[in-house]
N, C-alpha and C. Protein backbone atom coordinates (compact mmCIF):
# COMPACT_ATOMS: atom_id res chain seq x y z
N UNK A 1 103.95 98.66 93.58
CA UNK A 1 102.88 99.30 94.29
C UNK A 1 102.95 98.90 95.76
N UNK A 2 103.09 99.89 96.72
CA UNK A 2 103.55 99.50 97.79
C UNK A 2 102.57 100.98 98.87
N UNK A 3 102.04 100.67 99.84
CA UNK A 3 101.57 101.66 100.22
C UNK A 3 100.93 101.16 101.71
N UNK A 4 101.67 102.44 102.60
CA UNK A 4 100.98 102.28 104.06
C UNK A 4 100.12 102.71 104.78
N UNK A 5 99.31 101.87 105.72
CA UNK A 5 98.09 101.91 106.25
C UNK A 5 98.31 102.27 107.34
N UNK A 6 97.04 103.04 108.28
CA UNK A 6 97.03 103.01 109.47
C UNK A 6 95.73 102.78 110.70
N UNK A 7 96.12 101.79 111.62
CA UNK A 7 95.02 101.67 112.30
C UNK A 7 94.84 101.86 113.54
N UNK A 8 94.04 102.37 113.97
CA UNK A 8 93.52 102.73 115.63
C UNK A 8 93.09 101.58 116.09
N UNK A 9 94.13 100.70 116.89
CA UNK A 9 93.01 100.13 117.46
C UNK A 9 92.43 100.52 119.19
N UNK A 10 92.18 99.81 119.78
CA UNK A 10 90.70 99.98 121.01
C UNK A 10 91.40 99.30 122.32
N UNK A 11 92.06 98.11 121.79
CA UNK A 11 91.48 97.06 122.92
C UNK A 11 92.84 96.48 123.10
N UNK A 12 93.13 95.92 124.41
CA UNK A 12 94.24 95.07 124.21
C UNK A 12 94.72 94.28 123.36
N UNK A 13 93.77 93.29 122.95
CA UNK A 13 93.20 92.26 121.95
C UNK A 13 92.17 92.84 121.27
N UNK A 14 93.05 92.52 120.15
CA UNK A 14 91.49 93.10 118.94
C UNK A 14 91.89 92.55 117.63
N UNK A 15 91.00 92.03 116.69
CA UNK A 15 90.70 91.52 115.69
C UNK A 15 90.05 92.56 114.42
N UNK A 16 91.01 93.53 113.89
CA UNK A 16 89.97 94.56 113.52
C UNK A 16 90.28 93.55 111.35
N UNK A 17 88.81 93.75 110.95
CA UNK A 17 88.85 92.99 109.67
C UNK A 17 89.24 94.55 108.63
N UNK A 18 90.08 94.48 107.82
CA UNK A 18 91.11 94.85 106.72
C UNK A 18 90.62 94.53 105.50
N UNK A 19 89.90 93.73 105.22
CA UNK A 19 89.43 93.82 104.04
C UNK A 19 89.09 94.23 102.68
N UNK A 20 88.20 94.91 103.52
CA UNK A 20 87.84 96.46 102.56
C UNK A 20 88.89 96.98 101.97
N UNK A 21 89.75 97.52 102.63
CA UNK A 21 90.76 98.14 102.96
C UNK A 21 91.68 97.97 102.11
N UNK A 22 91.74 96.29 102.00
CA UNK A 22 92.93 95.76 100.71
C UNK A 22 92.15 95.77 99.18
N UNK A 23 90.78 95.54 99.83
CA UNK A 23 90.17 95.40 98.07
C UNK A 23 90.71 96.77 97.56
N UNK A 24 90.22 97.96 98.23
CA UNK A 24 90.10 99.00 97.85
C UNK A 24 91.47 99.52 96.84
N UNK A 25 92.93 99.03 97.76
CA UNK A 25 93.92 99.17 97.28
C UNK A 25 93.85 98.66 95.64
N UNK A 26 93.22 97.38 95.68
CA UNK A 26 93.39 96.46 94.32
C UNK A 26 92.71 97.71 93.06
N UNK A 27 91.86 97.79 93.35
CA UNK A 27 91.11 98.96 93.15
C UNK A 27 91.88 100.39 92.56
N UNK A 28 92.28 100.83 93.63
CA UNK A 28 93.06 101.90 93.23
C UNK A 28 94.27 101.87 92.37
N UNK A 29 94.72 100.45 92.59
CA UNK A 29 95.92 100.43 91.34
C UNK A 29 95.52 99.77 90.36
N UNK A 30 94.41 99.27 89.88
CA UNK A 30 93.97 99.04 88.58
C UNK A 30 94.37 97.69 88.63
N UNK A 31 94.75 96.44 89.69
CA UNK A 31 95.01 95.51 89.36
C UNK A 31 94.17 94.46 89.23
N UNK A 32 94.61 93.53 88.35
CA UNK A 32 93.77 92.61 87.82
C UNK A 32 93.76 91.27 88.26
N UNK A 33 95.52 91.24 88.11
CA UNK A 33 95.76 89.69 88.46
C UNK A 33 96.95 89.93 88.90
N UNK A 34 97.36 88.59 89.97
CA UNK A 34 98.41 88.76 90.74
C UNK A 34 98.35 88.53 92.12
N UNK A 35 99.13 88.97 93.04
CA UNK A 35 99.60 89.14 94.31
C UNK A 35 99.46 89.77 94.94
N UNK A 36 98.17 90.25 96.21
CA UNK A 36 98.90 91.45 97.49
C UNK A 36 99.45 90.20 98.55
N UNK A 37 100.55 91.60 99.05
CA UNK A 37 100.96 90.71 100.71
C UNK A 37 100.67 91.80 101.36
N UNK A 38 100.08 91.67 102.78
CA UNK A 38 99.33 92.53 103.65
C UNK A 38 100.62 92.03 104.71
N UNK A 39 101.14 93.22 105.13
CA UNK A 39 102.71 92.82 106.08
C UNK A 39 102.39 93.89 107.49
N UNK A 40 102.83 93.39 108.72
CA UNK A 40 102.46 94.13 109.87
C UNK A 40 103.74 94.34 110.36
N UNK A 41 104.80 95.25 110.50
CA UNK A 41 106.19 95.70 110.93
C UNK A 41 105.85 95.88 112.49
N UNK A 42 104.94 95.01 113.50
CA UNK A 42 105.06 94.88 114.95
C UNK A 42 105.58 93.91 115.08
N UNK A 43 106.61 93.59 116.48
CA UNK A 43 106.39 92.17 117.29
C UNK A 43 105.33 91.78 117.66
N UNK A 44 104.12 92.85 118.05
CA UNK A 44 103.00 92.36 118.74
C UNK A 44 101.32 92.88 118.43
N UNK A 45 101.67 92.49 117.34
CA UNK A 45 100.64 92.79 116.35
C UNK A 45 100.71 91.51 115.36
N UNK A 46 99.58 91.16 114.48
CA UNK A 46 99.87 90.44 112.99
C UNK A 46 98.57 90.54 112.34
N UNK A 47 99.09 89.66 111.03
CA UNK A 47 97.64 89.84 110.11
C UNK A 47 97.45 88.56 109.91
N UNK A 48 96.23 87.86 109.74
CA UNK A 48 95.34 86.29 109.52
C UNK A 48 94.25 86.78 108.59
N UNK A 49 94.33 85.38 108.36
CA UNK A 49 92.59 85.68 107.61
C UNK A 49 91.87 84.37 108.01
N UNK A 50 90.53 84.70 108.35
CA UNK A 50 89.42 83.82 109.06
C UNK A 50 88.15 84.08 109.20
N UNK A 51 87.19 83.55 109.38
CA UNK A 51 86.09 83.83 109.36
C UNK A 51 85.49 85.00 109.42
N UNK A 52 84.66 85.77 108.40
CA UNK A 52 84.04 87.34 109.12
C UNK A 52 82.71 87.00 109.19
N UNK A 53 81.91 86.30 108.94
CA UNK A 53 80.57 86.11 109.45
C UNK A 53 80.02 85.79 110.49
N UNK A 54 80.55 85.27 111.00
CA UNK A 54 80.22 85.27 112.83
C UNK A 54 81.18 85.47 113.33
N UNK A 55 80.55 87.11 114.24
CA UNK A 55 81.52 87.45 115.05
C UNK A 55 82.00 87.12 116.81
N UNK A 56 81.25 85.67 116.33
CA UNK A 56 81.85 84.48 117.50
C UNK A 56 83.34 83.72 117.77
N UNK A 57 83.79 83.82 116.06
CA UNK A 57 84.68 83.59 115.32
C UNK A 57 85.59 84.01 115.99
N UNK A 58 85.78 85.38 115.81
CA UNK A 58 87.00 86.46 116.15
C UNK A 58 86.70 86.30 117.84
N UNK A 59 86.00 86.59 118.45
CA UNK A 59 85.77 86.52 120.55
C UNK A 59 86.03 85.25 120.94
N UNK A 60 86.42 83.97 120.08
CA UNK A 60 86.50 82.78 120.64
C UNK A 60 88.34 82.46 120.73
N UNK A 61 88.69 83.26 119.16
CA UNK A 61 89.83 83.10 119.09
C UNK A 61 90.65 83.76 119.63
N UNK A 62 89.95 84.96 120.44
CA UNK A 62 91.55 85.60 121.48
C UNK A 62 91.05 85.45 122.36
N UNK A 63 89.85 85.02 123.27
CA UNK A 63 89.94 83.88 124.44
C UNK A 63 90.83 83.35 124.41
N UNK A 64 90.63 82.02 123.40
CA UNK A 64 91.67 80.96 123.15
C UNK A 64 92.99 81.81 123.33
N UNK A 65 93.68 82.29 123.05
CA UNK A 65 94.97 82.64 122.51
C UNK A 65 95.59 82.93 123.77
N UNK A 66 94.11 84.11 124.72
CA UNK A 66 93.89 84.46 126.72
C UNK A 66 94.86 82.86 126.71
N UNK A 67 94.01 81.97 126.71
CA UNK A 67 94.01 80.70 127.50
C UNK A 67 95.57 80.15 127.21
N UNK A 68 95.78 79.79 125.89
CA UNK A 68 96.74 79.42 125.80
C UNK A 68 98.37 80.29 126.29
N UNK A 69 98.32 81.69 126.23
CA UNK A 69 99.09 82.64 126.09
C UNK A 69 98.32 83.77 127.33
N UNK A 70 98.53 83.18 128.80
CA UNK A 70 98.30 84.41 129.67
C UNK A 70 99.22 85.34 129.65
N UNK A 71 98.25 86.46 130.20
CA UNK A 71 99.15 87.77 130.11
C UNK A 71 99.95 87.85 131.17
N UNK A 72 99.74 87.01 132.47
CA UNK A 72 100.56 87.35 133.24
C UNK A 72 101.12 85.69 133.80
N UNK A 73 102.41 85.29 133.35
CA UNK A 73 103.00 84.14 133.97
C UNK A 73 104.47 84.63 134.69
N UNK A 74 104.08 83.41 135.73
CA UNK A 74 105.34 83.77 136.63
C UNK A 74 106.73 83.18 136.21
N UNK A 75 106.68 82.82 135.15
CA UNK A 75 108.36 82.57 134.76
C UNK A 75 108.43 83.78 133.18
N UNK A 76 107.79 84.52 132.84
CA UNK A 76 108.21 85.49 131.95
C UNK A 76 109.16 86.47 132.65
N UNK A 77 110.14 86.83 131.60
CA UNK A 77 111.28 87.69 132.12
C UNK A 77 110.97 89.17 131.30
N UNK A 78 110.63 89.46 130.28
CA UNK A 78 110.42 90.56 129.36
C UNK A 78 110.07 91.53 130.34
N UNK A 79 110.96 92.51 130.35
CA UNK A 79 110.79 93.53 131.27
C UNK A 79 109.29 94.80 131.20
N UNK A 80 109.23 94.55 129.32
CA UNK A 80 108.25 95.66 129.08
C UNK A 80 106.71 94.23 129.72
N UNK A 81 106.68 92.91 130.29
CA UNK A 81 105.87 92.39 130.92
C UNK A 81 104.85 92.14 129.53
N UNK A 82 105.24 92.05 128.56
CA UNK A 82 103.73 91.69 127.46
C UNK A 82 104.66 90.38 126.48
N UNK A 83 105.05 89.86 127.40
CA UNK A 83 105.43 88.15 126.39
C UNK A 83 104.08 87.83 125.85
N UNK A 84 103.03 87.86 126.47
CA UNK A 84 102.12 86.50 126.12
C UNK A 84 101.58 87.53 124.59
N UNK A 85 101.67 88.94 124.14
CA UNK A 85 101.77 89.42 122.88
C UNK A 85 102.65 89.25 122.00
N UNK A 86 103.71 89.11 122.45
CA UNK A 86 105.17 87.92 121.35
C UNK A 86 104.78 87.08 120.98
N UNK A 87 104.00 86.14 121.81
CA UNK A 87 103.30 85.12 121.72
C UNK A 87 102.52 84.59 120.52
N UNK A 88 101.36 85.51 121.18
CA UNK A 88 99.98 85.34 119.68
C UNK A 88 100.81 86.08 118.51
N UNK A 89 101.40 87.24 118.51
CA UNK A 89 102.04 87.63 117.02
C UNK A 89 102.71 86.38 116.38
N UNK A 90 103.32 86.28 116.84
CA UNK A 90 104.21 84.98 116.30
C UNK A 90 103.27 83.82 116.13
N UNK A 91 102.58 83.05 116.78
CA UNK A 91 101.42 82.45 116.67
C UNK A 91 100.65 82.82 114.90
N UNK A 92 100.10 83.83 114.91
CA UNK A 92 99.64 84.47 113.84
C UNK A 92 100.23 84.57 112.20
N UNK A 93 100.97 85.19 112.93
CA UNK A 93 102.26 85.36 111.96
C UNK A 93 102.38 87.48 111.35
N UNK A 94 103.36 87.27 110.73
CA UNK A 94 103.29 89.23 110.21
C UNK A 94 102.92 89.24 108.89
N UNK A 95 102.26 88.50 108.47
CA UNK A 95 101.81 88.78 107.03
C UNK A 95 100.56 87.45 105.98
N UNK A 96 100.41 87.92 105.05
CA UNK A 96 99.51 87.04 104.24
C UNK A 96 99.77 87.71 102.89
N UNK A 97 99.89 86.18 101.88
CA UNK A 97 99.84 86.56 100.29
C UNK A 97 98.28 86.29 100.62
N UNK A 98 97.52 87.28 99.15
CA UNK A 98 96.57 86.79 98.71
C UNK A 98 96.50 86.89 97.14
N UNK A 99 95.56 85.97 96.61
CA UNK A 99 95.76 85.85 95.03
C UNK A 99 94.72 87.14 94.86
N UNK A 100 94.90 87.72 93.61
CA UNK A 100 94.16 88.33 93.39
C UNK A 100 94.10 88.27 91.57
N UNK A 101 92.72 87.74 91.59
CA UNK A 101 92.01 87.89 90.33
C UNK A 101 90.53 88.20 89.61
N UNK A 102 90.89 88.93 88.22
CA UNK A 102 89.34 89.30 88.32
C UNK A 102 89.48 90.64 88.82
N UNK A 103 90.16 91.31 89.45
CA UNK A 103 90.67 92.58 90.24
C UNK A 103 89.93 92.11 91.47
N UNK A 104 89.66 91.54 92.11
CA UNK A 104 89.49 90.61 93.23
C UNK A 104 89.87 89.55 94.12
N UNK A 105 90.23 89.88 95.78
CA UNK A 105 90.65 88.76 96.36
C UNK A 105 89.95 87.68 96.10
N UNK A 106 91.04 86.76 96.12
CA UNK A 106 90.55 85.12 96.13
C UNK A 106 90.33 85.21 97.21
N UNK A 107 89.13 84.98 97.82
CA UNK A 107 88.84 84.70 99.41
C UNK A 107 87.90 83.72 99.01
N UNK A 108 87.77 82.92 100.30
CA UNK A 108 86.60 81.90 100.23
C UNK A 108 85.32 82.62 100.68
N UNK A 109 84.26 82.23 100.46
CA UNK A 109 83.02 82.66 101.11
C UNK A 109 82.94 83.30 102.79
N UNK A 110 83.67 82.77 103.89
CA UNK A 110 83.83 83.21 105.16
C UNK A 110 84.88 83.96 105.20
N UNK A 111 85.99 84.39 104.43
CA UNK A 111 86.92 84.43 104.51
C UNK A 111 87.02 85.99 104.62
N UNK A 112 87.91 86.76 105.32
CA UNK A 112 88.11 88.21 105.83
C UNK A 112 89.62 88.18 105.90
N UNK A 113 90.12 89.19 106.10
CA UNK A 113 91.56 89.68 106.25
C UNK A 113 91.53 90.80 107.50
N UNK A 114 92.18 90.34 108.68
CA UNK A 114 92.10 90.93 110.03
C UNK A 114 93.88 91.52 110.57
N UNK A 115 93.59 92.53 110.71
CA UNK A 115 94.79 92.97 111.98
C UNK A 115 94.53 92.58 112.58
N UNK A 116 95.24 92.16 113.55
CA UNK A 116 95.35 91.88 115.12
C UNK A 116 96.25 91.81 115.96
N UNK A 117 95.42 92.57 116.80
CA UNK A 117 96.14 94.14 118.13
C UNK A 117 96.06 92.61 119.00
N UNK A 118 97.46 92.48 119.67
CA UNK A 118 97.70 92.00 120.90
C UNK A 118 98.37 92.77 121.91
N UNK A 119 98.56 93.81 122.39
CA UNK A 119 98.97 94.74 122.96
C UNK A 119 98.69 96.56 122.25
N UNK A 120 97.46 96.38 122.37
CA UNK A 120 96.69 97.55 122.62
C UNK A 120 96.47 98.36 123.48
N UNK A 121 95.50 99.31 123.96
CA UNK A 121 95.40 100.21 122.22
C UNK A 121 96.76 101.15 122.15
N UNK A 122 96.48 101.23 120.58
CA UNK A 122 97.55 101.58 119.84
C UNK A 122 97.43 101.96 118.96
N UNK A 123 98.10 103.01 117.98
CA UNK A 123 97.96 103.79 116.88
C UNK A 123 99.22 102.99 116.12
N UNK A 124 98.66 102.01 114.85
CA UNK A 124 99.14 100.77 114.20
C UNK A 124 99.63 101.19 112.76
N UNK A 125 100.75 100.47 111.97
CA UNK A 125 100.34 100.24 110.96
C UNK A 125 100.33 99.56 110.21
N UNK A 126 100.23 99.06 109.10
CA UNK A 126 100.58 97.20 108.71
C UNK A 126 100.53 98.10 106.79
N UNK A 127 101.35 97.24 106.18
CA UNK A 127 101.42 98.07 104.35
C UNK A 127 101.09 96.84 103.25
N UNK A 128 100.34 97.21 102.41
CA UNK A 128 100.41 96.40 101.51
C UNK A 128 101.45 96.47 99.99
N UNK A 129 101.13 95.51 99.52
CA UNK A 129 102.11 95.21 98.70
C UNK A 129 101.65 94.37 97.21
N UNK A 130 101.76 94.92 96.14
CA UNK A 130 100.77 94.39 95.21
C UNK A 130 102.00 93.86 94.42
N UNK A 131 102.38 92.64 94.20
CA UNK A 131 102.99 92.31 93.26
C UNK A 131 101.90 91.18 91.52
């Protein structure tokens, strides 16, 4: 079971939560128990999972990412000029297992499943994967 998504995102930086999105899949294929992997085929894009209840959470962490990873440094060579989005992707990473049981993610209580646009906006897509 393998099937691709697509997302709009907005913003240069954006944190959009996926969630739904994967339950729904679990859902639609009748699964019970097992494995999704939520996979993002960008350099400058990825998927995390982290807090969805305060959405202080998500505005603190691509500050941070601003801070650590400016968009504009004077020793980057990347001609298309968006290193510091190589950056946070890689940072992030392109994917997440999640358990799934019960026909339900194992998530913790805060816990969400987010794209995230580091070189936005952009018409995205990231696929899941139910093993």
């Amino acid at each position: 079971m393998l099937k691709k998504f697509t997302v709009q995102t907005n913003k240069r930086d954006e944190m959009i939560e996926v969630t739904e999105t994967v339950q729904g899949f679990i859902r639609e294929n009748h699964l019970q128990e097992g494995v999704v992997i939520v996979y993002c085929p960008h350099t400058t894009a990825g998927i995390t999972i982290n807090e969805n209840a305060d959405p202080d959470v998500k505005r603190d962490m691509l500050r941070r990412f601003d801070e650590v990873y400016p968009w504009n440094h004077k020793l980057d060579r990347h001609a298309e000029g968006n290193t510091a989005a190589h950056m946070k992707a890689s940072t992030v990473g392109t994917s997440q297992q999640i358990i799934v049981t019960n026909g339900r993610l194992l998530l913790g209580t805060w816990q969400g499943v987010y794209f995230c646009e580091f070189d936005g906006p952009r018409l995205r897509t990231y696929y899941i994967k139910a093993l």
